[in-house]
Protein backbone atom coordinates (compact mmCIF):
# COMPACT_ATOMS: atom_id res chain seq x y z
CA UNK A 1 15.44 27.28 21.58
CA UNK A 2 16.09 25.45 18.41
CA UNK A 3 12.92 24.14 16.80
CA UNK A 4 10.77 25.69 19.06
CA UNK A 5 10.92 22.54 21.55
CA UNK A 6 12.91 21.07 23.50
CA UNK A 7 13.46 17.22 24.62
CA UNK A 8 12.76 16.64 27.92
CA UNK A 9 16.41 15.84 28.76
CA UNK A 10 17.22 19.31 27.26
CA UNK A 11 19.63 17.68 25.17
CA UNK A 12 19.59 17.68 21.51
CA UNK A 13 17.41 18.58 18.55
CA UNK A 14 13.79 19.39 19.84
CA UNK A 15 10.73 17.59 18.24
CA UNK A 16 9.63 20.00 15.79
CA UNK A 17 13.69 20.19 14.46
CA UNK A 18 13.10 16.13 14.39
CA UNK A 19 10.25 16.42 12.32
CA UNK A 20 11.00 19.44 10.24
CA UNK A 21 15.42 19.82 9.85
CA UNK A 22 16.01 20.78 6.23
CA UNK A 23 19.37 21.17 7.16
CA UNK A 24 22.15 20.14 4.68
CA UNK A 25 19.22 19.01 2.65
CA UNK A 26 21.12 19.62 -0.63
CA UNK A 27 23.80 17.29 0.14
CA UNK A 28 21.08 14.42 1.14
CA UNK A 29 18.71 15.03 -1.82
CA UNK A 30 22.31 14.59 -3.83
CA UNK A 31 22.35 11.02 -1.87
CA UNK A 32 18.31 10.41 -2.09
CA UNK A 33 18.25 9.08 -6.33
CA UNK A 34 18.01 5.83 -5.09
CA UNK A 35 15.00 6.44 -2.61
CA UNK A 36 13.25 8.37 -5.27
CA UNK A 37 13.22 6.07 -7.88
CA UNK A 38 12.27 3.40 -5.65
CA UNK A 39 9.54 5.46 -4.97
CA UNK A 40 8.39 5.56 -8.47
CA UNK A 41 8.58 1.73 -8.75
CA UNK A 42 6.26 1.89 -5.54
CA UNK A 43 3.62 4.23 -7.02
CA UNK A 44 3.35 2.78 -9.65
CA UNK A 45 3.19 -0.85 -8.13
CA UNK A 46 0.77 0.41 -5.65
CA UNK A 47 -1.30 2.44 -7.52
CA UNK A 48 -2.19 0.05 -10.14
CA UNK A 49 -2.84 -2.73 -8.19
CA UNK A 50 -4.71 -1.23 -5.62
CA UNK A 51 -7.23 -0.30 -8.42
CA UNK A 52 -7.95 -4.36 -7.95
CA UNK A 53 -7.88 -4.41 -4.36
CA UNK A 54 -11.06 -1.74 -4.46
CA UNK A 55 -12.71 -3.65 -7.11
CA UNK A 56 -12.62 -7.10 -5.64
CA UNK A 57 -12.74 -5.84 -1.79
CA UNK A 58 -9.07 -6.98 -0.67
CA UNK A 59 -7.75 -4.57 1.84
CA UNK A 60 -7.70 -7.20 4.64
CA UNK A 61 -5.64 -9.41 2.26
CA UNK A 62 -3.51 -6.65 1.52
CA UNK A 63 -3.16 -6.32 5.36
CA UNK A 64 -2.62 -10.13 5.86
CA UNK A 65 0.25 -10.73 3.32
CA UNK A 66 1.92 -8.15 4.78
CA UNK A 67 2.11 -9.94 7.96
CA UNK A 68 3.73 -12.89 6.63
CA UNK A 69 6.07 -10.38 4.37
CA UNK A 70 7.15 -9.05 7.63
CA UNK A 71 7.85 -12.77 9.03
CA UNK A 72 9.78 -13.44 5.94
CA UNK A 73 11.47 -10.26 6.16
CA UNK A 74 12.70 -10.70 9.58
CA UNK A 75 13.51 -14.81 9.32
CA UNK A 76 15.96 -13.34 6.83
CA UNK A 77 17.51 -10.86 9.00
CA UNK A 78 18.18 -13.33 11.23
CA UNK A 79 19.93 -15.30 8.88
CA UNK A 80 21.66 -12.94 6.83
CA UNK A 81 20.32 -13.57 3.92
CA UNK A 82 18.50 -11.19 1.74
CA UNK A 83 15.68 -9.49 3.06
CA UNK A 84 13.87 -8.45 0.25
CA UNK A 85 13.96 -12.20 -0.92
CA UNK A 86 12.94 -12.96 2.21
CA UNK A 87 9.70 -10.70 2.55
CA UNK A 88 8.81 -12.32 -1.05
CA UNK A 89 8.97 -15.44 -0.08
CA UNK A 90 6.64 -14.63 2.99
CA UNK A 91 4.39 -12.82 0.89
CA UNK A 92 3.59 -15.30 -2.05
CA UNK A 93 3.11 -17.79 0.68
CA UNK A 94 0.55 -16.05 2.40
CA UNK A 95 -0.72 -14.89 -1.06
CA UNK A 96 -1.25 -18.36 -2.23
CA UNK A 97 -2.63 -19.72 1.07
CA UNK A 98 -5.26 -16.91 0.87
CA UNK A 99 -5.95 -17.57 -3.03
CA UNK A 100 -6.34 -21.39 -2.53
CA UNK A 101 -7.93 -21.66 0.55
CA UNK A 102 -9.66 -18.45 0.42
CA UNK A 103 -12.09 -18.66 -3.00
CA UNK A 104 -15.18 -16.75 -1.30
CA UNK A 105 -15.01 -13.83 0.41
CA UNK A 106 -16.35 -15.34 3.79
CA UNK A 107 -13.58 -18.25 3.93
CA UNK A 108 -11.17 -15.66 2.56
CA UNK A 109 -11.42 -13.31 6.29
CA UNK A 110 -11.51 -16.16 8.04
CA UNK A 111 -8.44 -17.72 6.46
CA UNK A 112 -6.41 -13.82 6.78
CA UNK A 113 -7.53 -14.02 10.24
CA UNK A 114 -5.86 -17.24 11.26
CA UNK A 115 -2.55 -16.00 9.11
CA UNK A 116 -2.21 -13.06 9.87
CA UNK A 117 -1.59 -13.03 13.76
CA UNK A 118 0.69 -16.23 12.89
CA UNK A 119 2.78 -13.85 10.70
CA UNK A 120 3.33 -11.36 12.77
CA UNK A 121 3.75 -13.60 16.28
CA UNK A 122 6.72 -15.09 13.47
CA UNK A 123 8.30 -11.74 12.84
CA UNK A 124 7.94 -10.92 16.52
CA UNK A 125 9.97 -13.72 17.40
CA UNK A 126 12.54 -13.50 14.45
CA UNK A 127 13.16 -9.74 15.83
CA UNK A 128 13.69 -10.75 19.30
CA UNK A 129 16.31 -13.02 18.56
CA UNK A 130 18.54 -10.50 15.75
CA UNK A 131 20.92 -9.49 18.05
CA UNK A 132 21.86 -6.73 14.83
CA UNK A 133 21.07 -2.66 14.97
CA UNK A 134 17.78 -1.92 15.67
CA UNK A 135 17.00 -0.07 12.69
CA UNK A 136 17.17 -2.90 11.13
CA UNK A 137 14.49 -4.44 13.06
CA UNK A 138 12.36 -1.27 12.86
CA UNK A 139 12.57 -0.48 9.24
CA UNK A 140 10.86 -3.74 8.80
CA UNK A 141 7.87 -2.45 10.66
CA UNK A 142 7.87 1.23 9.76
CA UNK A 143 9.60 1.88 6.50
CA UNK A 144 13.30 3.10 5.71
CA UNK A 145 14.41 5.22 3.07
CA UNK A 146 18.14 4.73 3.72
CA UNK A 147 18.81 1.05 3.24
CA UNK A 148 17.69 1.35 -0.49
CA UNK A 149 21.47 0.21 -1.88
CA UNK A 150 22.04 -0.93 -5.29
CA UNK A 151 21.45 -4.75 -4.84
CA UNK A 152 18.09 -3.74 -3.01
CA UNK A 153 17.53 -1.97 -6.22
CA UNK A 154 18.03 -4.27 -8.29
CA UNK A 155 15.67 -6.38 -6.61
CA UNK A 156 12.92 -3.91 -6.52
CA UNK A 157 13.18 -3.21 -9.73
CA UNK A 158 13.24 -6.60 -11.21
CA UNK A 159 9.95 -7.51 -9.14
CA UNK A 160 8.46 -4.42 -9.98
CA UNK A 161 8.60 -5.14 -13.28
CA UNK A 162 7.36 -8.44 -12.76
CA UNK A 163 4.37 -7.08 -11.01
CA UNK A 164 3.73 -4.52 -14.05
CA UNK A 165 3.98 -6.89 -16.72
CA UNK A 166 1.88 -9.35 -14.75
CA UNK A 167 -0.48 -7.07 -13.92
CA UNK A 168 -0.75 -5.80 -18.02
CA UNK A 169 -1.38 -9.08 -19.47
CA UNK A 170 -4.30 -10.02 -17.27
CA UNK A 171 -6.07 -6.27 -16.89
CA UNK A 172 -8.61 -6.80 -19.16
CA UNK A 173 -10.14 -10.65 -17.78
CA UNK A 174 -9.39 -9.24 -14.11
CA UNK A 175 -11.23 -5.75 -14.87
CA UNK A 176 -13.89 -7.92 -16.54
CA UNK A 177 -14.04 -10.89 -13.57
CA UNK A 178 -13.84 -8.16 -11.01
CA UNK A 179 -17.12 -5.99 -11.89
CA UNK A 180 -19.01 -8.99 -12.98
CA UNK A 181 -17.86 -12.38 -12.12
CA UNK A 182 -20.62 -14.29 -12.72
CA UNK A 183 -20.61 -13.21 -16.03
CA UNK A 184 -17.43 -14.00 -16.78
CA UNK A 185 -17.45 -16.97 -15.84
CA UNK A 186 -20.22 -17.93 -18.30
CA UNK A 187 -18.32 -15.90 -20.85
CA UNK A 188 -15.64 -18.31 -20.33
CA UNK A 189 -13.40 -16.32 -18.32
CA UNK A 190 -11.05 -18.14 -15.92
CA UNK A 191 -12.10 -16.93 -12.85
CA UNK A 192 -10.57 -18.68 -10.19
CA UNK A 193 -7.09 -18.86 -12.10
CA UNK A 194 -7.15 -15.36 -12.52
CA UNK A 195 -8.01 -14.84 -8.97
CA UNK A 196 -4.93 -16.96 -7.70
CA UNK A 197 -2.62 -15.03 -10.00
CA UNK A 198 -3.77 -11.54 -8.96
CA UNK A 199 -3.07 -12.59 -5.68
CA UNK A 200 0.07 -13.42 -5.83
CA UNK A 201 1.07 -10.24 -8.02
CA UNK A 202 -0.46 -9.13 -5.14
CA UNK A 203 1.94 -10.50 -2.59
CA UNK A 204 4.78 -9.36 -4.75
CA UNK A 205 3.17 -5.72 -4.46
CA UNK A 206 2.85 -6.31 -0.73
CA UNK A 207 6.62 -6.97 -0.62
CA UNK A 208 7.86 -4.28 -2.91
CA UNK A 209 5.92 -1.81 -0.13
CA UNK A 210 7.15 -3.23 2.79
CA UNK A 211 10.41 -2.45 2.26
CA UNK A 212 10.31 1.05 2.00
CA UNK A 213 6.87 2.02 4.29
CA UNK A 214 6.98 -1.09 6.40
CA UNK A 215 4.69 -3.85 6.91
CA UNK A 216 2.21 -2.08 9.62
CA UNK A 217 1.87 0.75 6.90
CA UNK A 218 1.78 -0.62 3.97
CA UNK A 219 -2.11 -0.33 3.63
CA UNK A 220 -1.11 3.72 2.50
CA UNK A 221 0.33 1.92 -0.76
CA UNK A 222 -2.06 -0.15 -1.88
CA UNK A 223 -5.53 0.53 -0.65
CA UNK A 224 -5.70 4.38 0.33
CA UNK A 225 -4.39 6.34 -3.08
CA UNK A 226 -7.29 3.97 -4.99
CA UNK A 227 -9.93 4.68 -2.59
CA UNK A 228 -8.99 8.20 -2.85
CA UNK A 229 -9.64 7.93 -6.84
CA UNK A 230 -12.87 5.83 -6.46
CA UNK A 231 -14.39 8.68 -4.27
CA UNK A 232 -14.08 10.85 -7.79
CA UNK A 233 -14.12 8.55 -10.63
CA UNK A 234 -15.60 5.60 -11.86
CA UNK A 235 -14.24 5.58 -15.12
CA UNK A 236 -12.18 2.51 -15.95
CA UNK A 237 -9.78 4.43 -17.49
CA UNK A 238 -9.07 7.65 -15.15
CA UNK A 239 -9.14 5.02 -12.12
CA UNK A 240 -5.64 3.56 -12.63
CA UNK A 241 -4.38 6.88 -13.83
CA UNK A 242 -5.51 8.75 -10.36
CA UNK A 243 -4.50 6.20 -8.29
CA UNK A 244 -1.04 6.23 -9.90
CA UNK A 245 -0.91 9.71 -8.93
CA UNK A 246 -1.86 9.64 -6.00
CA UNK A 247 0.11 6.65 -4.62
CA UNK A 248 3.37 8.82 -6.81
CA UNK A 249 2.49 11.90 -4.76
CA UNK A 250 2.29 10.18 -1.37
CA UNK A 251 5.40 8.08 -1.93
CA UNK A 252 7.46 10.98 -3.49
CA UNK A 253 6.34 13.87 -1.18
CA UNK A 254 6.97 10.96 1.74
CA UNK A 255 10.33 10.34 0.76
CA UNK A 256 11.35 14.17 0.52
CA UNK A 257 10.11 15.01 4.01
CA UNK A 258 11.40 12.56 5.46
CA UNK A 259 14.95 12.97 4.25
CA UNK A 260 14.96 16.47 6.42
CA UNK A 261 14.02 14.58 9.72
CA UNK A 262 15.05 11.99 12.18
CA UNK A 263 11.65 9.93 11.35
CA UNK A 264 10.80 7.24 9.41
CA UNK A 265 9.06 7.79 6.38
CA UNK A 266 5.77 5.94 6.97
CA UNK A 267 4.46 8.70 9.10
CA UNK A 268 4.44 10.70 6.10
CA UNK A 269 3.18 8.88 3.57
CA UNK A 270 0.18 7.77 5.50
CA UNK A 271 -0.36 11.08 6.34
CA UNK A 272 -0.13 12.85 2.26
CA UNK A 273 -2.29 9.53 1.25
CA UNK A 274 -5.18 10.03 3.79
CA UNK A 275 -5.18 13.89 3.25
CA UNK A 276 -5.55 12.75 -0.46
CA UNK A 277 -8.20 10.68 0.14
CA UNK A 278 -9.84 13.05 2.80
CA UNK A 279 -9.69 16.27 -0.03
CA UNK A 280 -11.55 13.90 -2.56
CA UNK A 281 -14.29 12.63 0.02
CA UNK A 282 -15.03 16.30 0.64
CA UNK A 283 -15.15 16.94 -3.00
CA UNK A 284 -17.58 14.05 -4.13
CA UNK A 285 -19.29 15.50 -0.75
CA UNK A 286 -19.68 19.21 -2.07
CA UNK A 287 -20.39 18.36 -5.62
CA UNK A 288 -23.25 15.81 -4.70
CA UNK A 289 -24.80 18.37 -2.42
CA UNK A 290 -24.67 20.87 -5.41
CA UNK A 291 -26.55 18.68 -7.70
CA UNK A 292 -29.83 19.79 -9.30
CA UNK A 293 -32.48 18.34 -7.24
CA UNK A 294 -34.32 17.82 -10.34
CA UNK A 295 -31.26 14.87 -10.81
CA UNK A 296 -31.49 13.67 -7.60
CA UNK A 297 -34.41 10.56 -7.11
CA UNK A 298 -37.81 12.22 -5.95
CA UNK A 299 -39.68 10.28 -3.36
CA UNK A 300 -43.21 9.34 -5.06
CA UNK A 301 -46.25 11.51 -5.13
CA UNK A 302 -49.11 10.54 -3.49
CA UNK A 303 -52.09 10.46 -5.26
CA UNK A 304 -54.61 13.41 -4.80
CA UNK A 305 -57.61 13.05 -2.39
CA UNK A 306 -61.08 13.85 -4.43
CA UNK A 307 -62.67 16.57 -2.47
């Protein structure tokens, strides 16, 4: 009994040797560089600007895009034209749509709402109609580790750089717009320019993730390593530097498991993100219940009765 279970056919690997098969591992770490350097592009990527999608509330945008990534994704497929192209072009469509349309937050859901379930009835019907391997029109949806060949690198790379150098020229006025809009907007800040341009480095983000963790996933990237951070930090500087890690440690560990099984790598990230994120809310949980109670607010006194 290989793997300790067995299909139900009785035929081949059981689930546990699915999930867990280290076999000939050295010879497909050997074939992996690729993967793994696409997975530092993606850490990095997603763990710098997710610090922005905490900060200004976007993880339904982040959710959105990556509908329309998927449509654009799988209109290329059908094609055969470049896919990664193609899930850019989706996403800085749906990125701009939601930047223009969407200036306050209330407009903004509304606006991801409508998009969002257009994108993916797109995708849906773009799939249908590839008559090509299936894991082709799953890796779209769930993430692939295989499929990341040199021109895919090269595209991933180039955007990725995009997205960093992007995202380093307008830190400061986006950090600053971000905590206190208002404010800098009577500082002269340009808020609503900034906030268009954000959003479509954060459709090129969106796009960069989809490709390797899929577009139903891709929330693991860029929302759930800076959450994790917030729970401990609120320094502006540690912030970006945890979240880095923690999206590196998700994608990287993801990526490594997954080359010794049969499944898709999005099951794996998700899962190293949210125990991240679930080890720091039980921290902030333990070391707020530790605090001196002489730092913790003290309901008022009431005032003494005269006898």
């Amino acid at each position: 009994m290989t793997g300790g279970m067995l299909p139900a056919d009785g035929n081949g690997p059981g689930v546990r040797q699915r999930i867990f098969d280290f076999e000939d591992y050295g010879e497909l770490l050997g074939l992996a560089h690729n993967s793994l350097l696409a997975g530092v592009l993606l850490g990095l990527v997603g763990g710098l600007a997710g610090v922005f999608v905490i900060r200004r509330d976007l993880p339904f945008a982040v959710h959105g895009i990556s509908e329309l990534s998927f449509a654009g994704g799988a209109a290329a497929l059908l094609l055969g034209l470049n896919v990664v192209a193609g899930s850019i072009v989706g996403s800085l469509l749906a990125a701009a749509v939601i930047g223009v349309l969407g200036v306050r937050a209330r407009d903004r859901n509304s606006v991801i709402g409508v998009v969002m379930p257009f994108g993916l009835g797109l995708g849906v019907l773009f799939l249908s109609l590839y008559q090509g391997r299936a894991a082709n029109k799953f890796g779209l949806l769930t993430g692939q580790i295989i499929a990341v060949d040199t021109p895919r690198m090269s595209w991933l790379l180039t955007t990725s750089l995009v997205v960093l150098v992007a995202l380093a020229v307008v830190w400061r006025p986006l950090t600053f717009a971000s905590v206190d809009p208002e404010v800098a907007a009577a500082r002269g800040v340009p808020v609503r320019a900034l906030s268009l341009v954000f959003m479509l480095v954060l459709g090129l983000a969106v796009a960069l993730c989809v490709q390797i963790v899929g577009a139903l996933l891709v929330l693991s990237l860029l929302v759930t390593p800076a959450a994790a951070a917030a729970r401990v930090t609120a320094s502006t500087t540690l912030l970006p530097v945890l979240s880095v890690v923690f999206a590196l440690v998700s994608m990287e560990g993801g990526i490594l498991l997954a080359l010794g099984s049969t499944v898709p790598i999005s099951p794996y990230v998700t899962t190293i993100s949210f125990t991240i994120y679930l080890v720091c809310r039980l921290a902030t949980a333990r070391r707020d219940a530790r605090s001196p109670r002489d730092m913790r607010p003290s309901a008022p006194r009431r005032a003494a009765t005269p006898v």
